[in-house]
PDB file of N, CA and C in Angstrom:
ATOM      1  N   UNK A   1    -164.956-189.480-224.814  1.00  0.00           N
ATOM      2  CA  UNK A   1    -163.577-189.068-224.626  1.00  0.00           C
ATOM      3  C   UNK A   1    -162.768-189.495-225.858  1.00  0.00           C
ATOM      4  N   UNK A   2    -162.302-188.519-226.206  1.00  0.00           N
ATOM      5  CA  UNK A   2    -161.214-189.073-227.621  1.00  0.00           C
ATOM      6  C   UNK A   2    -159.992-190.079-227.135  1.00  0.00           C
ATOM      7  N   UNK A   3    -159.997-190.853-227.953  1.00  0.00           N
ATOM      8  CA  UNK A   3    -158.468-191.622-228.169  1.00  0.00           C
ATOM      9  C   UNK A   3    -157.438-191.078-228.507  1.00  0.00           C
ATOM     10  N   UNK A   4    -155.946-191.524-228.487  1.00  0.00           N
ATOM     11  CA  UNK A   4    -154.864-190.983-228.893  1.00  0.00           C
ATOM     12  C   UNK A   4    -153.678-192.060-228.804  1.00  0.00           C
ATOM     13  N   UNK A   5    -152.668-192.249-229.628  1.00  0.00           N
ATOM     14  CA  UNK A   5    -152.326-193.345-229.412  1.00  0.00           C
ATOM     15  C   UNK A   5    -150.527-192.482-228.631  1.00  0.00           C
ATOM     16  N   UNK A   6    -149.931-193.878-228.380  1.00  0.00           N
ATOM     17  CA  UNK A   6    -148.787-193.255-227.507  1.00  0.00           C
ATOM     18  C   UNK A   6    -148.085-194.456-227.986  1.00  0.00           C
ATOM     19  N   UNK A   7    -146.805-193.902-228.320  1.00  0.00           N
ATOM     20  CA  UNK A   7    -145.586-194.847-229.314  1.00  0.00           C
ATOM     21  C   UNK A   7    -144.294-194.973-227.931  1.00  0.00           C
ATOM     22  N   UNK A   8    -144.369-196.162-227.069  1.00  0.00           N
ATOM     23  CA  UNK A   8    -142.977-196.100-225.969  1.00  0.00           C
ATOM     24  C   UNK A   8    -142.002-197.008-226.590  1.00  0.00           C
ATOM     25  N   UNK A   9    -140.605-196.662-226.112  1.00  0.00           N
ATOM     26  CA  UNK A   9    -139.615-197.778-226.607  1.00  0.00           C
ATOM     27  C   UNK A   9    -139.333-198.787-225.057  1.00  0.00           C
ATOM     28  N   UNK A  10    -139.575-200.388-225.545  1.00  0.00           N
ATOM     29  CA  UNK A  10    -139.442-200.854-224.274  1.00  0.00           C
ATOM     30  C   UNK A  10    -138.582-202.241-224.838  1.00  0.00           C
ATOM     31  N   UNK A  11    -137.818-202.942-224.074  1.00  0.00           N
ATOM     32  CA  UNK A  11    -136.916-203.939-224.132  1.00  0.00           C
ATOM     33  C   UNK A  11    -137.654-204.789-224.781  1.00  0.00           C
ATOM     34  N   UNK A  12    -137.471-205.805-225.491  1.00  0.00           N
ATOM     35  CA  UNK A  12    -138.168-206.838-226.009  1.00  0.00           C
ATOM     36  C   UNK A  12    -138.400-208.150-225.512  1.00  0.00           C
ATOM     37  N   UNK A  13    -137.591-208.208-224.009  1.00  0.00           N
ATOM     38  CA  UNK A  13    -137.978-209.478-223.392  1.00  0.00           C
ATOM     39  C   UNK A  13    -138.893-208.344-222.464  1.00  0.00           C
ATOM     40  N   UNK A  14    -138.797-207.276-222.153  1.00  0.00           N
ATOM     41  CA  UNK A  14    -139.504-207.032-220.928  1.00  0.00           C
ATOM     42  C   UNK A  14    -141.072-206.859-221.785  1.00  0.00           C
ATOM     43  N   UNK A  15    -141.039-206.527-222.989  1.00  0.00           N
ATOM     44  CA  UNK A  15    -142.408-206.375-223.943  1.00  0.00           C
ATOM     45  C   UNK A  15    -143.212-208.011-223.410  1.00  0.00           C
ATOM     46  N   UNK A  16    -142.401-209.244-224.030  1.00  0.00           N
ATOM     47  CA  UNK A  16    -142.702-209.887-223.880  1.00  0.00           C
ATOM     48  C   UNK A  16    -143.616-210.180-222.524  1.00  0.00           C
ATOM     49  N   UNK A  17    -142.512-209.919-221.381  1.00  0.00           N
ATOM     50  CA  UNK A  17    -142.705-210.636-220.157  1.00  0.00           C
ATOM     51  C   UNK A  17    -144.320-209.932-219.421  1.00  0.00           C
ATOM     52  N   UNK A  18    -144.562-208.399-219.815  1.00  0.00           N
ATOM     53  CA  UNK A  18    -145.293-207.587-219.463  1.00  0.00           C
ATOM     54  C   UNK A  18    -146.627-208.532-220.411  1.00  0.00           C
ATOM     55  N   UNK A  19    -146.617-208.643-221.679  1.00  0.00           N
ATOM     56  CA  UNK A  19    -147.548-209.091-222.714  1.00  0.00           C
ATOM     57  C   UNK A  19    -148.193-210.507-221.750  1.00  0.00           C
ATOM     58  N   UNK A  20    -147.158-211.101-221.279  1.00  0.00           N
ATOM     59  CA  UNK A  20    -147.399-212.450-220.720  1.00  0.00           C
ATOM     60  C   UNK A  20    -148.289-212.586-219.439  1.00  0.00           C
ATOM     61  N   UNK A  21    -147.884-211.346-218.282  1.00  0.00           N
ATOM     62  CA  UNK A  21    -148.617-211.017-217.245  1.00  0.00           C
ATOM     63  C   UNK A  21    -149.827-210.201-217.487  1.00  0.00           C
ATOM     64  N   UNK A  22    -149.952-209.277-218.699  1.00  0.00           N
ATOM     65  CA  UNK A  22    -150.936-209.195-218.401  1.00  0.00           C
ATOM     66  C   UNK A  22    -152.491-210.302-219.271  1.00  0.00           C
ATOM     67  N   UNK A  23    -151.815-210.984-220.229  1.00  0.00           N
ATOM     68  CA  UNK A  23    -153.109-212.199-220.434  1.00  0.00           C
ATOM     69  C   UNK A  23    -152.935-212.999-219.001  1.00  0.00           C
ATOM     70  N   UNK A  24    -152.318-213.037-218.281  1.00  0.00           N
ATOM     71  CA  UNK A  24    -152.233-214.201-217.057  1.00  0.00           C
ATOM     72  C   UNK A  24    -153.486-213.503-216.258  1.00  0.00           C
ATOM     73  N   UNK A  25    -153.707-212.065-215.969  1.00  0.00           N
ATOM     74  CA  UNK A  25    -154.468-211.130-215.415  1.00  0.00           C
ATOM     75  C   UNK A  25    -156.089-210.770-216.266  1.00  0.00           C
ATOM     76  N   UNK A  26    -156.240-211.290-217.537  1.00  0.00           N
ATOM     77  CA  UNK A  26    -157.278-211.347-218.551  1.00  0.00           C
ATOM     78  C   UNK A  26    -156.703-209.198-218.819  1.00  0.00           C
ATOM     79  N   UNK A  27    -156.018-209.111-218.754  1.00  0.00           N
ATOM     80  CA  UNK A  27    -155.720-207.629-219.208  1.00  0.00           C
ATOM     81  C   UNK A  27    -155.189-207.785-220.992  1.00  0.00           C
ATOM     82  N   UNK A  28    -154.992-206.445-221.610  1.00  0.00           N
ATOM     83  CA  UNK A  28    -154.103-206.117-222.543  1.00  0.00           C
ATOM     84  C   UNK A  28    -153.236-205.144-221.995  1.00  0.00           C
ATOM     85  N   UNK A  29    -152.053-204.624-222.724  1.00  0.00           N
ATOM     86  CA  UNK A  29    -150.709-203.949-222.297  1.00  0.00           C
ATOM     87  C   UNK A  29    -151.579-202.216-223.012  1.00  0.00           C
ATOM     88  N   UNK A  30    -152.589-201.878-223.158  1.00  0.00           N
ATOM     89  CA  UNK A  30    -153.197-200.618-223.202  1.00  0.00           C
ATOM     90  C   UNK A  30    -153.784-200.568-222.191  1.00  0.00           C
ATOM     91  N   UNK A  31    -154.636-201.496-221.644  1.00  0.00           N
ATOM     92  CA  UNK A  31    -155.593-202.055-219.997  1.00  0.00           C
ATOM     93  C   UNK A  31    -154.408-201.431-219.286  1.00  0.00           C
ATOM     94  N   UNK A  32    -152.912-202.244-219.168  1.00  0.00           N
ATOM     95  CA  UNK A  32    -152.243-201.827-218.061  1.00  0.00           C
ATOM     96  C   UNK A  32    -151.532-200.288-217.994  1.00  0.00           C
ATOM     97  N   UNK A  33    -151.072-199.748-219.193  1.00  0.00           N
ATOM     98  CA  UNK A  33    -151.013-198.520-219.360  1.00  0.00           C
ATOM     99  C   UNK A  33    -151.552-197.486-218.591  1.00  0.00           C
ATOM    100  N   UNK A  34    -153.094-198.010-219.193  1.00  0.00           N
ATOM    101  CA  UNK A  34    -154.328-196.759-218.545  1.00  0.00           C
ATOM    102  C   UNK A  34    -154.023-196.605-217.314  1.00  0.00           C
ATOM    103  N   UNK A  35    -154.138-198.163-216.914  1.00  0.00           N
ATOM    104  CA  UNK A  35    -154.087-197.999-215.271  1.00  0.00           C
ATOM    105  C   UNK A  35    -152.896-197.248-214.778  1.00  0.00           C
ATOM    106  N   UNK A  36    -152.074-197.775-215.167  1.00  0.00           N
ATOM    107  CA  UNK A  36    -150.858-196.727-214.907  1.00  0.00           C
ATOM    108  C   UNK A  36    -151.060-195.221-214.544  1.00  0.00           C
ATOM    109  N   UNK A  37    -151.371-194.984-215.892  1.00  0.00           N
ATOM    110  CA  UNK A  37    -151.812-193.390-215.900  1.00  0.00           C
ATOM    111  C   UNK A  37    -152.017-192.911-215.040  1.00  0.00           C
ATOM    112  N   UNK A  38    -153.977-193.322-214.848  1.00  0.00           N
ATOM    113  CA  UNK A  38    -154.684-193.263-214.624  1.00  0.00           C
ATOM    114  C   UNK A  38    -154.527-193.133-212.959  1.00  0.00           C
ATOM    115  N   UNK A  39    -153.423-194.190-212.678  1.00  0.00           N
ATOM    116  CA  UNK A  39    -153.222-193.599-210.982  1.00  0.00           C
ATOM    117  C   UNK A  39    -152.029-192.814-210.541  1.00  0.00           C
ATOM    118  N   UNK A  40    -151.404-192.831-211.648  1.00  0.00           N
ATOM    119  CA  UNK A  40    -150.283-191.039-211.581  1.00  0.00           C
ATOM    120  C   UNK A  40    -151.382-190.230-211.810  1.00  0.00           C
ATOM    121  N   UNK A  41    -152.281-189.905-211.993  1.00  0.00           N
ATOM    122  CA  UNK A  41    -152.802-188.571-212.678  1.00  0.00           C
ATOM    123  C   UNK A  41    -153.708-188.906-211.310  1.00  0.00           C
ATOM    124  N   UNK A  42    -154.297-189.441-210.517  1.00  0.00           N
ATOM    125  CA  UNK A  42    -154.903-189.525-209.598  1.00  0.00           C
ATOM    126  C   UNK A  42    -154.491-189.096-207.806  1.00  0.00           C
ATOM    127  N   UNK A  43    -153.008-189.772-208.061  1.00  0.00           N
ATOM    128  CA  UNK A  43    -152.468-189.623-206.760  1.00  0.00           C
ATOM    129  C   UNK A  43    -151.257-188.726-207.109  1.00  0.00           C
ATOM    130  N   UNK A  44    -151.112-188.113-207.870  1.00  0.00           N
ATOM    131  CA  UNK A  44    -150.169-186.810-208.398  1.00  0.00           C
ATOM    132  C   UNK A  44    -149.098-187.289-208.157  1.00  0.00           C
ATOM    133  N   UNK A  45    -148.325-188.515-208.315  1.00  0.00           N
ATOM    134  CA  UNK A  45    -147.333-189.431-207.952  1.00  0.00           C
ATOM    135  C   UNK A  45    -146.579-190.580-208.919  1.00  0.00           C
ATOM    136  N   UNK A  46    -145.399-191.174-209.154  1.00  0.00           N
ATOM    137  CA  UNK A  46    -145.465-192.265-209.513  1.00  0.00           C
ATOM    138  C   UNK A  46    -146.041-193.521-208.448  1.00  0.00           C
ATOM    139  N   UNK A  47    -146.991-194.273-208.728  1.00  0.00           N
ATOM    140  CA  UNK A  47    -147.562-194.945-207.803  1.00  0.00           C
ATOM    141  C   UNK A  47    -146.633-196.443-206.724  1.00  0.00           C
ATOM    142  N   UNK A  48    -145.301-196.101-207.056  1.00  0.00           N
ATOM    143  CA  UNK A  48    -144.394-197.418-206.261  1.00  0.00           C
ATOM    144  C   UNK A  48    -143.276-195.995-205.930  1.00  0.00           C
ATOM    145  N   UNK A  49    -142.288-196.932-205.613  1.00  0.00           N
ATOM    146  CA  UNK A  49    -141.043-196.248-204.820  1.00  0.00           C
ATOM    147  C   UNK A  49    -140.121-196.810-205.691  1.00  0.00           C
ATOM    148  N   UNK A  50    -139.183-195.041-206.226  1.00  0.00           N
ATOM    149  CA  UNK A  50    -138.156-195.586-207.511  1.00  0.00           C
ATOM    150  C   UNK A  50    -137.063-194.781-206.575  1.00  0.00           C
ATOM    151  N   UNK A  51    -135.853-196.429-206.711  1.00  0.00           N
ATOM    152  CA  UNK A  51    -134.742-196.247-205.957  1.00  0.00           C
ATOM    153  C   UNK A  51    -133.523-196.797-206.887  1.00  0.00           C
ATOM    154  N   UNK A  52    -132.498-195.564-206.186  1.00  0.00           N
ATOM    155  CA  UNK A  52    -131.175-195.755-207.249  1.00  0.00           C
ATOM    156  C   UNK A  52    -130.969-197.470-206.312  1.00  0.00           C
ATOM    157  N   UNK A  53    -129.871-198.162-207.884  1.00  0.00           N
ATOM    158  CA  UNK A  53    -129.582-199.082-207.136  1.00  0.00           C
ATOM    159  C   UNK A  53    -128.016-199.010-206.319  1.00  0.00           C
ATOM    160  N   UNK A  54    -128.086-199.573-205.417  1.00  0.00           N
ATOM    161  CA  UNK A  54    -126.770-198.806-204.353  1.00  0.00           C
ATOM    162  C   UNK A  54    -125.862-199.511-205.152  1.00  0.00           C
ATOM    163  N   UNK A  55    -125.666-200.626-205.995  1.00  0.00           N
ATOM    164  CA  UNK A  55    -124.702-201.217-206.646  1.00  0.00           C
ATOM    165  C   UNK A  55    -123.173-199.871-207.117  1.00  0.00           C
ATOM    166  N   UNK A  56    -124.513-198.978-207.959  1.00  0.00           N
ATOM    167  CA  UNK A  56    -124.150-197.863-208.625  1.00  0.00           C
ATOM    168  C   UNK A  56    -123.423-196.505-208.227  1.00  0.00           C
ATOM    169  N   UNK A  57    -123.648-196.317-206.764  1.00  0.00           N
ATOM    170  CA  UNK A  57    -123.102-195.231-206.074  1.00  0.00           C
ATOM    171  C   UNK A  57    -122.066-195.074-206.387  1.00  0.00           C
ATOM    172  N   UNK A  58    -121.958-193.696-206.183  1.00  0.00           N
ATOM    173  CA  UNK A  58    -120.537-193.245-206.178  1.00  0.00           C
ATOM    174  C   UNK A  58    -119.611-193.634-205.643  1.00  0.00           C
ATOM    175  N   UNK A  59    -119.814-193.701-204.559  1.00  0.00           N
ATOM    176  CA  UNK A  59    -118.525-194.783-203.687  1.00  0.00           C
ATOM    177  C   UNK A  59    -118.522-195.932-203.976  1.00  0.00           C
ATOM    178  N   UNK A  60    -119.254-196.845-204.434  1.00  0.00           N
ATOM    179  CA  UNK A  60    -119.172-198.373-204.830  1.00  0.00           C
ATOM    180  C   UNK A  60    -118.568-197.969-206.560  1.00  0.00           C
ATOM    181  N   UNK A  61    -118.552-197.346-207.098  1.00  0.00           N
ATOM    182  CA  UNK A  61    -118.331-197.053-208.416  1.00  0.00           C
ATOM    183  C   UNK A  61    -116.525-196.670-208.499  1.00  0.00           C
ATOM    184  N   UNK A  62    -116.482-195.806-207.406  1.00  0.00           N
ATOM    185  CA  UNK A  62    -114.938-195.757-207.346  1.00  0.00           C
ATOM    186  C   UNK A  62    -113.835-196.737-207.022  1.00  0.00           C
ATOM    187  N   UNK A  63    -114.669-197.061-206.133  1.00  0.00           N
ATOM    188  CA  UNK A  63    -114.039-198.813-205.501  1.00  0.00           C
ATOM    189  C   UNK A  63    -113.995-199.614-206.768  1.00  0.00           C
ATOM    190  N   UNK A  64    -114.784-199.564-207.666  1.00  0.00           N
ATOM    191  CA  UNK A  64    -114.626-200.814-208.631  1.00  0.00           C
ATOM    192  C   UNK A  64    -113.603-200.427-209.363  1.00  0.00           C
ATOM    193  N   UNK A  65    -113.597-199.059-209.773  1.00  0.00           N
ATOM    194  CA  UNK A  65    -112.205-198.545-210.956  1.00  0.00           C
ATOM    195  C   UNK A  65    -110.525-198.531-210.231  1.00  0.00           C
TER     196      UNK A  65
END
């Protein structure tokens, strides 16, 4: 299977913090990637549950201004 490389922009403490968990796990941050992928492309899904944060709503947003 060919390689290919993939260039993301990510925060630099969260680089860090990700770099940190995955040696805690004996992984590298390409190891966790794949996996990533690898189970979107499997379960035709993002694999967790992505939720607005209610902080942000519209009605909590008007209330603040």
């Amino acid at each position: 299977m060919a390689q290919t490389n993939l260039n993301i922009r990510i925060d630099e403490d969260l680089k860090k913090q990700l770099e940190e968990f995955c040696s805690n796990v004996g992984i590298n941050m390409t190891t966790a990637f794949n996996i990533f992928a690898k189970k979107v492309v499997s379960e035709q899904r993002i694999p967790f549950e992505i939720a607005a944060d209610p902080f942000y709503s519209e009605k909590n947003m008007k209330h603040l201004k």
